[in-house]
PDB file of N, CA and C in Angstrom:
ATOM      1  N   UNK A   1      17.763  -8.822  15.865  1.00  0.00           N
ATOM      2  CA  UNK A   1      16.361  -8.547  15.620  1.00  0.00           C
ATOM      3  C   UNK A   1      16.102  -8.674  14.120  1.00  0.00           C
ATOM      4  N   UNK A   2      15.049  -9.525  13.637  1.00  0.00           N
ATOM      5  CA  UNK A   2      14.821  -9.562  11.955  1.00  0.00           C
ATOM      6  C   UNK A   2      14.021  -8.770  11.656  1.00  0.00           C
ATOM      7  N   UNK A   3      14.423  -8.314  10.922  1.00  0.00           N
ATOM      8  CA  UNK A   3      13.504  -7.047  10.014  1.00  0.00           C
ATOM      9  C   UNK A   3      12.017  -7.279   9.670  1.00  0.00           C
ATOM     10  N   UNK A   4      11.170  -6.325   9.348  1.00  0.00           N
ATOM     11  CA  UNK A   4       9.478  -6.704   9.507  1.00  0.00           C
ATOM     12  C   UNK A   4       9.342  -6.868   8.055  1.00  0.00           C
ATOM     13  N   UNK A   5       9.334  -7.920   7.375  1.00  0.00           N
ATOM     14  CA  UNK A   5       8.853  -8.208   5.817  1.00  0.00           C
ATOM     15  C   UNK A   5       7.282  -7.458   5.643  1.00  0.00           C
ATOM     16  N   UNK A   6       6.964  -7.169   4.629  1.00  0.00           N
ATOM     17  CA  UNK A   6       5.502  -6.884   4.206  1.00  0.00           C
ATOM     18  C   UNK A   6       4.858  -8.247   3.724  1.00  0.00           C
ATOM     19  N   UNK A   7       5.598  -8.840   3.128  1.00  0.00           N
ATOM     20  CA  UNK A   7       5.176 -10.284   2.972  1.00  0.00           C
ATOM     21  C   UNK A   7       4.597 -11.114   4.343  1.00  0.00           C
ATOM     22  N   UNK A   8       5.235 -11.117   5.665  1.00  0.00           N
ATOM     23  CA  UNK A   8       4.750 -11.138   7.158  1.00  0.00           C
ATOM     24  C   UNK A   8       3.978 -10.314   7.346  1.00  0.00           C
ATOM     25  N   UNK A   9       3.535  -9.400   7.069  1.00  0.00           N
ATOM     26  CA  UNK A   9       2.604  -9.203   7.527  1.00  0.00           C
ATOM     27  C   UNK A   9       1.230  -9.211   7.012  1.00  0.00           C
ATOM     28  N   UNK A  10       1.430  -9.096   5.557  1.00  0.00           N
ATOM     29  CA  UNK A  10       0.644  -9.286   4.577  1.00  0.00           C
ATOM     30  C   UNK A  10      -0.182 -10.576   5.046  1.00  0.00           C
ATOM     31  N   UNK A  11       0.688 -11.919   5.639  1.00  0.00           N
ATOM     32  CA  UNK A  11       0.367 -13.281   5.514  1.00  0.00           C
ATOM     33  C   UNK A  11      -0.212 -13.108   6.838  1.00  0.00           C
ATOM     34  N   UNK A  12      -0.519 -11.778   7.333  1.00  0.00           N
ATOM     35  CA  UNK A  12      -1.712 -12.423   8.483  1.00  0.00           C
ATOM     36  C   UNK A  12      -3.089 -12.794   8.350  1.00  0.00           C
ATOM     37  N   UNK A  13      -3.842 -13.629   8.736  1.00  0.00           N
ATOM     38  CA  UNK A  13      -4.854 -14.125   8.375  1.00  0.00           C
ATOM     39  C   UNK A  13      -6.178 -12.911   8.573  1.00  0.00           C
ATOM     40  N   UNK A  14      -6.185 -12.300   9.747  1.00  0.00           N
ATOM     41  CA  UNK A  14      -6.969 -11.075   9.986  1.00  0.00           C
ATOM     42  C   UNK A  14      -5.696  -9.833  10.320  1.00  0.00           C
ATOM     43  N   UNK A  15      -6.027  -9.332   8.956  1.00  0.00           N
ATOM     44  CA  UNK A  15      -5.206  -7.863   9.239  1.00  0.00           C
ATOM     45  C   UNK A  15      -5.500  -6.670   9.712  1.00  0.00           C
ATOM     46  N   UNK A  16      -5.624  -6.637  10.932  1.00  0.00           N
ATOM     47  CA  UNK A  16      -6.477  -5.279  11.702  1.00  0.00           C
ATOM     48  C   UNK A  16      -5.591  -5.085  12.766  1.00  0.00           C
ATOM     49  N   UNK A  17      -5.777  -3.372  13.469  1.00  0.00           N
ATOM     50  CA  UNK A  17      -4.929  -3.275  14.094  1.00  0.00           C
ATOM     51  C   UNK A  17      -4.219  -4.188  15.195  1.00  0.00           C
ATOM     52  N   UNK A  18      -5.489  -4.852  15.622  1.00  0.00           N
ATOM     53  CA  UNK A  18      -4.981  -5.621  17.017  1.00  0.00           C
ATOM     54  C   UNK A  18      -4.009  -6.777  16.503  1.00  0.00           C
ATOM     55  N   UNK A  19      -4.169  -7.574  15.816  1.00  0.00           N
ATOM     56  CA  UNK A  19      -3.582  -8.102  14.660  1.00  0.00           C
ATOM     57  C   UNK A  19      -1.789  -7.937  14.722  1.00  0.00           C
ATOM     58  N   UNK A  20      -1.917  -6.912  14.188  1.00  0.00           N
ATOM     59  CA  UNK A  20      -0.924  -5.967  13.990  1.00  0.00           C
ATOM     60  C   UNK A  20      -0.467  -5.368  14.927  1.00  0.00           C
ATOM     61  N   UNK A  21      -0.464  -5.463  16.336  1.00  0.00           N
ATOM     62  CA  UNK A  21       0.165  -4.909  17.800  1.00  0.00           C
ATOM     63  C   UNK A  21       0.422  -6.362  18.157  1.00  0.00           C
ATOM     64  N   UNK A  22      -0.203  -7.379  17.984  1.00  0.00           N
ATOM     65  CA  UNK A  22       0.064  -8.568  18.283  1.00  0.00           C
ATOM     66  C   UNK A  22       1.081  -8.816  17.449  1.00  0.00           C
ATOM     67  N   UNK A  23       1.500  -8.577  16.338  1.00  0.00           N
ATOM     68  CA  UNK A  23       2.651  -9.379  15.371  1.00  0.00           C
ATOM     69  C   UNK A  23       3.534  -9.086  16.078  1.00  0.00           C
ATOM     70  N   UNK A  24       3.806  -7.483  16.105  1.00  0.00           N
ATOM     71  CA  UNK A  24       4.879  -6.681  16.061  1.00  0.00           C
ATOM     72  C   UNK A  24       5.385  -6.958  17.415  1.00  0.00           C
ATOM     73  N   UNK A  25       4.847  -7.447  18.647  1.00  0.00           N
ATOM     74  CA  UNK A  25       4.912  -7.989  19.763  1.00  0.00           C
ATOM     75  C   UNK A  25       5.651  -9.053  20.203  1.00  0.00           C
ATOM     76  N   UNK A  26       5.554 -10.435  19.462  1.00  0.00           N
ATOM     77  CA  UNK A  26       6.338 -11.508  19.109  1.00  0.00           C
ATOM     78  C   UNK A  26       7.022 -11.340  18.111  1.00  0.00           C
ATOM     79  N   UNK A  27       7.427 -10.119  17.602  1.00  0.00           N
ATOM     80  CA  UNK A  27       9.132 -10.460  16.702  1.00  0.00           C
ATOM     81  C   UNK A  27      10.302 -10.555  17.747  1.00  0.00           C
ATOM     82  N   UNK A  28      11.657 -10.869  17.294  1.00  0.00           N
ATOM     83  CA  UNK A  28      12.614 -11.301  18.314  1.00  0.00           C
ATOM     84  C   UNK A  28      12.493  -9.894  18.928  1.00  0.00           C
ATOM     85  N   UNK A  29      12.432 -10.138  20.022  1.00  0.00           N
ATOM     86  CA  UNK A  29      12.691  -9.336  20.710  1.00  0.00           C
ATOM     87  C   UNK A  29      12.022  -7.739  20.574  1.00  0.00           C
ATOM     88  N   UNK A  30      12.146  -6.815  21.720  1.00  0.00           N
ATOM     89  CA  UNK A  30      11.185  -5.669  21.685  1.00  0.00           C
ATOM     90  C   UNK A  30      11.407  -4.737  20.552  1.00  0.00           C
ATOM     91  N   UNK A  31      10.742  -4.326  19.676  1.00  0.00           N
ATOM     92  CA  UNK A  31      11.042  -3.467  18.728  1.00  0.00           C
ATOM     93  C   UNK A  31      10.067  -2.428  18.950  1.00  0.00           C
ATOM     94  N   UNK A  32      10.900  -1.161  19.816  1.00  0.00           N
ATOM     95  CA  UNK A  32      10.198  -0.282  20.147  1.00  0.00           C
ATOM     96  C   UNK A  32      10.130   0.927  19.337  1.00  0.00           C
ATOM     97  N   UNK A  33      10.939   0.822  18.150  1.00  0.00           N
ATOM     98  CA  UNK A  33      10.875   1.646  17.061  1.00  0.00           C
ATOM     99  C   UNK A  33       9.643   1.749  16.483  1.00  0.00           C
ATOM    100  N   UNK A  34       9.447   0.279  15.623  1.00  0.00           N
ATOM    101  CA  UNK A  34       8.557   0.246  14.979  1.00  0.00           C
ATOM    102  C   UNK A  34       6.935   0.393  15.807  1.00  0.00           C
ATOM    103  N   UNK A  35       6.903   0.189  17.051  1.00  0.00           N
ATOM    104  CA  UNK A  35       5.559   0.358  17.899  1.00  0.00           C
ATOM    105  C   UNK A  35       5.549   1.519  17.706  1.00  0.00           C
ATOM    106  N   UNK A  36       6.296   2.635  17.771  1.00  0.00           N
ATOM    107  CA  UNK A  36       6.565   4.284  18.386  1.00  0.00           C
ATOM    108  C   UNK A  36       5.535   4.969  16.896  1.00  0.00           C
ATOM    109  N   UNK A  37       6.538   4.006  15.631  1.00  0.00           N
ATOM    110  CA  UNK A  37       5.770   4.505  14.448  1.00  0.00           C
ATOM    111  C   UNK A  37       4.594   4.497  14.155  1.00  0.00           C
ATOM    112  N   UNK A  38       3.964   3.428  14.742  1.00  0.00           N
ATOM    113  CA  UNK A  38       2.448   3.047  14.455  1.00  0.00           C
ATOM    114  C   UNK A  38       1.925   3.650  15.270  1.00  0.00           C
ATOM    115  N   UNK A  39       2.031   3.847  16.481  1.00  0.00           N
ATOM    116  CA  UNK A  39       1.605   4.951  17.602  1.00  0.00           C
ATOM    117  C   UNK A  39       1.042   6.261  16.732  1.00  0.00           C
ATOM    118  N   UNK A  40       2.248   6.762  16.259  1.00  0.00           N
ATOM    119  CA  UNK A  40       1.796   7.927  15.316  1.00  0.00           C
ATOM    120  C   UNK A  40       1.508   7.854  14.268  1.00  0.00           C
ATOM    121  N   UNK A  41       1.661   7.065  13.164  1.00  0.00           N
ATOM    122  CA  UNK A  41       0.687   7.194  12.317  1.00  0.00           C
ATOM    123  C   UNK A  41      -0.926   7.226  12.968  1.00  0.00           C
ATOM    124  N   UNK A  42      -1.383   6.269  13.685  1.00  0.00           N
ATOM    125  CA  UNK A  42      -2.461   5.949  14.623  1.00  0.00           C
ATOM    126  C   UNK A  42      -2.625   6.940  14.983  1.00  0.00           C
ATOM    127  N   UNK A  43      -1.955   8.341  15.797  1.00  0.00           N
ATOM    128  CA  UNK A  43      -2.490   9.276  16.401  1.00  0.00           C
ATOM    129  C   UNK A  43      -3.001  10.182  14.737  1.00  0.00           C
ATOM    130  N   UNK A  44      -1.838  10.383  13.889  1.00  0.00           N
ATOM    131  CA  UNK A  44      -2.373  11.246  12.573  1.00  0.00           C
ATOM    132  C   UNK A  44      -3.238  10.987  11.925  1.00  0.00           C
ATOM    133  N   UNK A  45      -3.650   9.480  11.937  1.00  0.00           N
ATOM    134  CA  UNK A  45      -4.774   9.210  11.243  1.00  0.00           C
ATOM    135  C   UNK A  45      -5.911   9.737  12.188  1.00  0.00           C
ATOM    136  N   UNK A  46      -6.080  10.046  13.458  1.00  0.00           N
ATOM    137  CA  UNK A  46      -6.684  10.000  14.246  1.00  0.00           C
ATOM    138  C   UNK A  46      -7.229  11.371  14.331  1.00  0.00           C
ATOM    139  N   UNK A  47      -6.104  12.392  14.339  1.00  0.00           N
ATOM    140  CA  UNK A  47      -5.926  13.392  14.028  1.00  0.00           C
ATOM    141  C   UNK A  47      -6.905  14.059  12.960  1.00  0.00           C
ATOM    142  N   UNK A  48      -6.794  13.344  11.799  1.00  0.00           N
ATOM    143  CA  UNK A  48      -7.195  13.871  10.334  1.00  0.00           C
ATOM    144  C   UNK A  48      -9.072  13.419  10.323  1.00  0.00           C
ATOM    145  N   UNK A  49      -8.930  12.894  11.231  1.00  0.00           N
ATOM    146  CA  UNK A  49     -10.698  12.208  11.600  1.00  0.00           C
ATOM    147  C   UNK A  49     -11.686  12.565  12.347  1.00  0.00           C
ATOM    148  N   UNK A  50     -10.802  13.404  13.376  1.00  0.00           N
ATOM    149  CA  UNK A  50     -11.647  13.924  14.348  1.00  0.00           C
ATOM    150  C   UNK A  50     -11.396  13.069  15.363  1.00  0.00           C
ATOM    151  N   UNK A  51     -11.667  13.682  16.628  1.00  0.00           N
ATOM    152  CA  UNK A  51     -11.853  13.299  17.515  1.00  0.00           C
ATOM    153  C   UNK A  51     -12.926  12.416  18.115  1.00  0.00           C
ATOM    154  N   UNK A  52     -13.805  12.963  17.387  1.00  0.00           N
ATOM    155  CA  UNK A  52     -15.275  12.296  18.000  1.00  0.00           C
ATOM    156  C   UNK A  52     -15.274  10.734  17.001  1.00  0.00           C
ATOM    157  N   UNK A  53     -14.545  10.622  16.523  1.00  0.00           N
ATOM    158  CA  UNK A  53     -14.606   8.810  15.590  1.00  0.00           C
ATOM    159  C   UNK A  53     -14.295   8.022  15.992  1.00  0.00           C
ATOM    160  N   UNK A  54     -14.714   7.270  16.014  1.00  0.00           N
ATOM    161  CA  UNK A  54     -15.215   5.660  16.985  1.00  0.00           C
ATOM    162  C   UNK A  54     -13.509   4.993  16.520  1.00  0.00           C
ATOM    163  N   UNK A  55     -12.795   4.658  17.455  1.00  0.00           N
ATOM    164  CA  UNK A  55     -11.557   4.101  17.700  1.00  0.00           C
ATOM    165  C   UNK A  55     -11.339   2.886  16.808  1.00  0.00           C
ATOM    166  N   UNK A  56     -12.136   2.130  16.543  1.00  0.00           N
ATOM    167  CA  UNK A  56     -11.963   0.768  15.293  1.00  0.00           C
ATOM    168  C   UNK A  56     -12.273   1.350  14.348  1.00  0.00           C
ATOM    169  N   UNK A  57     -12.876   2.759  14.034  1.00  0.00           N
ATOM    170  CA  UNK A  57     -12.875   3.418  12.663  1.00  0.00           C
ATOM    171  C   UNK A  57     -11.178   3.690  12.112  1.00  0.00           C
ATOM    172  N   UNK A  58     -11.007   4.577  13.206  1.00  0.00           N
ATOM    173  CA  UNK A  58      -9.556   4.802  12.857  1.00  0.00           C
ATOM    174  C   UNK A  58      -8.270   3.900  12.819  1.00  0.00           C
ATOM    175  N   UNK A  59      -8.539   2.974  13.666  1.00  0.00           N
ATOM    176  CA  UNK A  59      -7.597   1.532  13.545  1.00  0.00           C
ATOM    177  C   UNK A  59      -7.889   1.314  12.143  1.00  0.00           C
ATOM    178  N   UNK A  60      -8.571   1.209  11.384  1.00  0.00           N
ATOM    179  CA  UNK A  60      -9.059   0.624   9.859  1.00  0.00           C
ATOM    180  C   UNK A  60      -8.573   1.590   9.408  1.00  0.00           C
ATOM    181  N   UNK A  61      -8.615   2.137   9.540  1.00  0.00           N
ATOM    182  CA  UNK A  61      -8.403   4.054   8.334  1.00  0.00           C
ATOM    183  C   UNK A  61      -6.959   3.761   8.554  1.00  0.00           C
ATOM    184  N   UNK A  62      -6.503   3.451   9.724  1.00  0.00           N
ATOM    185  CA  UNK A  62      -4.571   3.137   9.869  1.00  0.00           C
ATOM    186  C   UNK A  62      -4.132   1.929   8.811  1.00  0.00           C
ATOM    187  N   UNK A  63      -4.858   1.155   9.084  1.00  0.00           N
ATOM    188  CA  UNK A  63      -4.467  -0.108   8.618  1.00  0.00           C
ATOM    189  C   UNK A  63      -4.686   0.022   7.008  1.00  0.00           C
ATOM    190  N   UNK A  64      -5.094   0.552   7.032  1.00  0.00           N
ATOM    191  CA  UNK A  64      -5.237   1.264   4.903  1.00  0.00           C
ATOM    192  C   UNK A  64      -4.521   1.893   4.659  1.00  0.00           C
ATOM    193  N   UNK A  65      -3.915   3.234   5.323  1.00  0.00           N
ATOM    194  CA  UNK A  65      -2.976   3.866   5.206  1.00  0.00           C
ATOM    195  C   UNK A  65      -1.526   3.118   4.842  1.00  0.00           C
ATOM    196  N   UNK A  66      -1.483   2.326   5.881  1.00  0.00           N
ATOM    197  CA  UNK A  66      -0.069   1.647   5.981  1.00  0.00           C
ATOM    198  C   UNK A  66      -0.167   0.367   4.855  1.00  0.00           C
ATOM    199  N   UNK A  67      -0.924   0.041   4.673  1.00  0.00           N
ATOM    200  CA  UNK A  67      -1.120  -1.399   3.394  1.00  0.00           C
ATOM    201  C   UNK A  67      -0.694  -0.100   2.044  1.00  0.00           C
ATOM    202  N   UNK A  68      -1.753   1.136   1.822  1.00  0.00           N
ATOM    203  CA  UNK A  68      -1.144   1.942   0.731  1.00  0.00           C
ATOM    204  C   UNK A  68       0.459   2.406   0.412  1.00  0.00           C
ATOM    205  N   UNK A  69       0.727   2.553   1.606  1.00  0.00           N
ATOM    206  CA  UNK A  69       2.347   2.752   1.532  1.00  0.00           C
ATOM    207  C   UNK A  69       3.179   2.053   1.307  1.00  0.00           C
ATOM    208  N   UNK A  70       2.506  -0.039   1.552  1.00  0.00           N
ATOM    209  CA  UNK A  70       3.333  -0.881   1.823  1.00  0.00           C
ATOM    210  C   UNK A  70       4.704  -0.810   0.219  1.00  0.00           C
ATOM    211  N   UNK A  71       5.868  -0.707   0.653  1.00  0.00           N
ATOM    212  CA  UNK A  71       6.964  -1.298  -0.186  1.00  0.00           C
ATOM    213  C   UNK A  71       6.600   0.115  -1.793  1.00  0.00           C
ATOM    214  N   UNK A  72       6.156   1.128  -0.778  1.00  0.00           N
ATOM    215  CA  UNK A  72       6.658   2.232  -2.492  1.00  0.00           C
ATOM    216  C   UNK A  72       7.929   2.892  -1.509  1.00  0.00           C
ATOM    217  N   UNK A  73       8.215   3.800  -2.166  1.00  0.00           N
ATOM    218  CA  UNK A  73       9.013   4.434  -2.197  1.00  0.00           C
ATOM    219  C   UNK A  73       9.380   5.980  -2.540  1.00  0.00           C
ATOM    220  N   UNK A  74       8.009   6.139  -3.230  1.00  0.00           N
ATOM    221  CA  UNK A  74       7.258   7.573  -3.126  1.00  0.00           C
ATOM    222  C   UNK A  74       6.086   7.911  -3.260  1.00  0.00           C
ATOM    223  N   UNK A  75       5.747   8.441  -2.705  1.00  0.00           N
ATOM    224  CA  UNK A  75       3.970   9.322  -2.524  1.00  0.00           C
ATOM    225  C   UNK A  75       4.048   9.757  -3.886  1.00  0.00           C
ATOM    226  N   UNK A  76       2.927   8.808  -4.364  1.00  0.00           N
ATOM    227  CA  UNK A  76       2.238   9.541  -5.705  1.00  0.00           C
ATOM    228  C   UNK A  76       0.981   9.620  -6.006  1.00  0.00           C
ATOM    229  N   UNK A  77       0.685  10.261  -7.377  1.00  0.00           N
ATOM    230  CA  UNK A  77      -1.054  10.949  -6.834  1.00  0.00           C
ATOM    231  C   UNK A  77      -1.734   9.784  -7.073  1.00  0.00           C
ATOM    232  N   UNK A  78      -1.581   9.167  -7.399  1.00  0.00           N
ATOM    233  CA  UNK A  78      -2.350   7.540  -6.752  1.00  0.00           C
ATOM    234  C   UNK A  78      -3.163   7.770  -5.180  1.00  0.00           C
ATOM    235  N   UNK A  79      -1.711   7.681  -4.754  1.00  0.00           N
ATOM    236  CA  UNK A  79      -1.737   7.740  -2.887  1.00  0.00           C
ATOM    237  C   UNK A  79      -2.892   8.524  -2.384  1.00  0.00           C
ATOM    238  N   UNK A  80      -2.573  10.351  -3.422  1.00  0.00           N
ATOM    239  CA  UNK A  80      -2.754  11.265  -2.889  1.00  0.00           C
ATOM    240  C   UNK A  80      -4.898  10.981  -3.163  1.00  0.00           C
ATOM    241  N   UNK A  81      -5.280  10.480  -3.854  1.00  0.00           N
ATOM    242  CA  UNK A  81      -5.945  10.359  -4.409  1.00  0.00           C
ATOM    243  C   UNK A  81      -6.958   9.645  -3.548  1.00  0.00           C
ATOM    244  N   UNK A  82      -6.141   8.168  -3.175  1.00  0.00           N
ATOM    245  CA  UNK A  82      -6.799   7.270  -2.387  1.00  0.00           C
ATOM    246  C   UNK A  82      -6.987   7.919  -0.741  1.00  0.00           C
ATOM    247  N   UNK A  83      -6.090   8.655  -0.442  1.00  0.00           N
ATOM    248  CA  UNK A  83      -6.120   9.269   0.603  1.00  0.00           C
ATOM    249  C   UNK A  83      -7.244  10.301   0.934  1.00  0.00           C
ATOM    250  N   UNK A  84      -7.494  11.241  -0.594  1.00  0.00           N
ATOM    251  CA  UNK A  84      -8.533  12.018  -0.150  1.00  0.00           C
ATOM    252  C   UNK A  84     -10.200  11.531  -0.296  1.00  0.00           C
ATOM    253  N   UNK A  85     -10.023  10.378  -1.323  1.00  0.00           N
ATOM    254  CA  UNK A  85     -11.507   9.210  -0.676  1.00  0.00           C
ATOM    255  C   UNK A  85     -11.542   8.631   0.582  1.00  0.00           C
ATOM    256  N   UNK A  86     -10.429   8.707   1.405  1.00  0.00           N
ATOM    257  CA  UNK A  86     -10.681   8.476   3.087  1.00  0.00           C
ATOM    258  C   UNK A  86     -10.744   9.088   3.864  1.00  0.00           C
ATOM    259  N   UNK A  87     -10.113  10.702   3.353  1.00  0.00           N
ATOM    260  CA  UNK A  87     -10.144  11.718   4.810  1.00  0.00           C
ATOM    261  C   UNK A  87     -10.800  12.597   4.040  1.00  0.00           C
ATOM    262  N   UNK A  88     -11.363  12.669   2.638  1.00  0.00           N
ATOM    263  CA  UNK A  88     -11.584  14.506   2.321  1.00  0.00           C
ATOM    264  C   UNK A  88     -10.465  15.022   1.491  1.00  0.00           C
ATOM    265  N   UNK A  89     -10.895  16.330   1.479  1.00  0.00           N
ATOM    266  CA  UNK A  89     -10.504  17.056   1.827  1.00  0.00           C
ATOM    267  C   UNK A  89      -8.339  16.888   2.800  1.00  0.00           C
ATOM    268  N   UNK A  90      -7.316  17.109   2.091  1.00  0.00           N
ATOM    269  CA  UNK A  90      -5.898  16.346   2.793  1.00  0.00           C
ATOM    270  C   UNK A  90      -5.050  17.312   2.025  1.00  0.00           C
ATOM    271  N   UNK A  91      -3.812  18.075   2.812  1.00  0.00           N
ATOM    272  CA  UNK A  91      -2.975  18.254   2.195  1.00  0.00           C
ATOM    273  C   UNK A  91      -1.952  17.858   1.557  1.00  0.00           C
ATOM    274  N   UNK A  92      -1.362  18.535   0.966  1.00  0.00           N
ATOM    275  CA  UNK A  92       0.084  17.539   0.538  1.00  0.00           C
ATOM    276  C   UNK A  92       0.910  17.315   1.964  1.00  0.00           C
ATOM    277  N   UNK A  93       0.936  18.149   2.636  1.00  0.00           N
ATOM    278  CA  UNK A  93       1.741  17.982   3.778  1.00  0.00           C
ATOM    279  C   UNK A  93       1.241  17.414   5.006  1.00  0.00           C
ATOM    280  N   UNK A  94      -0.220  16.770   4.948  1.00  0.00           N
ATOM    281  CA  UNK A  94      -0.579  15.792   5.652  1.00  0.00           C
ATOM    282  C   UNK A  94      -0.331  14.489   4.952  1.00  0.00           C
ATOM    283  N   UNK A  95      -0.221  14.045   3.435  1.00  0.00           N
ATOM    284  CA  UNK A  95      -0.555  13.278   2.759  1.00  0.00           C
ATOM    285  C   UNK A  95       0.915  12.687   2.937  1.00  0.00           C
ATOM    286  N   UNK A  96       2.078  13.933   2.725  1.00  0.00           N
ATOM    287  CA  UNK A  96       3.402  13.518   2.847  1.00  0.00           C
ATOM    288  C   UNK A  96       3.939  13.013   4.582  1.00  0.00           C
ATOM    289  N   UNK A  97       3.048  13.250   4.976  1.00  0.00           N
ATOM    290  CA  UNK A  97       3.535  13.249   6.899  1.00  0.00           C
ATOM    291  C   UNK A  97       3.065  11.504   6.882  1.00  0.00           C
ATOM    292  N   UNK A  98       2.210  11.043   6.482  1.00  0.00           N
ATOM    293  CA  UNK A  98       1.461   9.668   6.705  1.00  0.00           C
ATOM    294  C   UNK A  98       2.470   9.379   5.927  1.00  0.00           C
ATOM    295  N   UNK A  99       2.909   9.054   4.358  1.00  0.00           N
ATOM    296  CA  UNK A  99       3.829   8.638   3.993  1.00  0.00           C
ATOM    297  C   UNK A  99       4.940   8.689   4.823  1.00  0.00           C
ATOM    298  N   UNK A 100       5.728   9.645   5.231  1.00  0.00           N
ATOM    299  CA  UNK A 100       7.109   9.198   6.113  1.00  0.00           C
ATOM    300  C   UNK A 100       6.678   8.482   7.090  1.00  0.00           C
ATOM    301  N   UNK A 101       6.109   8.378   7.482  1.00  0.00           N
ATOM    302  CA  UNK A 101       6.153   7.696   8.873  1.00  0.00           C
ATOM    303  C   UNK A 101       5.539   5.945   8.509  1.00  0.00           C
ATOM    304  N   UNK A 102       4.973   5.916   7.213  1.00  0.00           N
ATOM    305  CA  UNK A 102       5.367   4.437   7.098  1.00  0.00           C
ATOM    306  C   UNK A 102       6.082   4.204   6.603  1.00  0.00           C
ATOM    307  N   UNK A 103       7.085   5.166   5.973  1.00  0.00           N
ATOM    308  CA  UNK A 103       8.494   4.585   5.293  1.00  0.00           C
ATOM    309  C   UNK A 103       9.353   4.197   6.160  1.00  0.00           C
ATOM    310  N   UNK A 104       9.028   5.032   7.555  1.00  0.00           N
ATOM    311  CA  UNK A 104      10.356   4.683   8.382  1.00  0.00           C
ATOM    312  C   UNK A 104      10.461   3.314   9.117  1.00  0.00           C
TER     313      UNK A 104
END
């Protein structure tokens, strides 16, 4: 199984979630890791939004999340920053929960 470059995914022409369930779909073979992850980031972003928010809101709010994380290596107040111009109001320990889970 080859590993998911950010550069691949970067080079998609429309980068939105569906997009992005479609990539991750045609890599060799099933990579049910990386689906499991986006699942939950997707539910936490989802989470941090409310319930009542229109489902392509939060696909976008995901898909920002995970482009912010792309290829660091630590949550910094950059992150923390850009994060609370999208949700508010965010803890460190929501801010740090979205970070792990696109590191992994």
């Amino acid at each position: 199984m080859s590993p998911i470059s950010s550069s691949s995914l970067l080079s998609l022409r429309k980068f939105s979630w569906s997009s992005l369930c479609q990539f991750i779909e045609n890599i060799d073979g099933p990579n049910l890791e990386v689906a499991e992850n986006l699942e939950k980031l997707l539910g936490d972003v989802k989470e941090l939004m409310g319930d009542d928010e229109v489902m392509e809101v939060v696909e976008d709010a995901t898909i920002f999340v995970l482009k912010l994380f792309m290829n660091e290596s630590a949550m910094l107040m950059k992150h923390a920053m850009n994060l609370k111009k999208l949700f508010g109001p965010i803890s460190f320990q929501q801010s740090s929960r979205l970070f792990e889970v696109c590191a992994l």
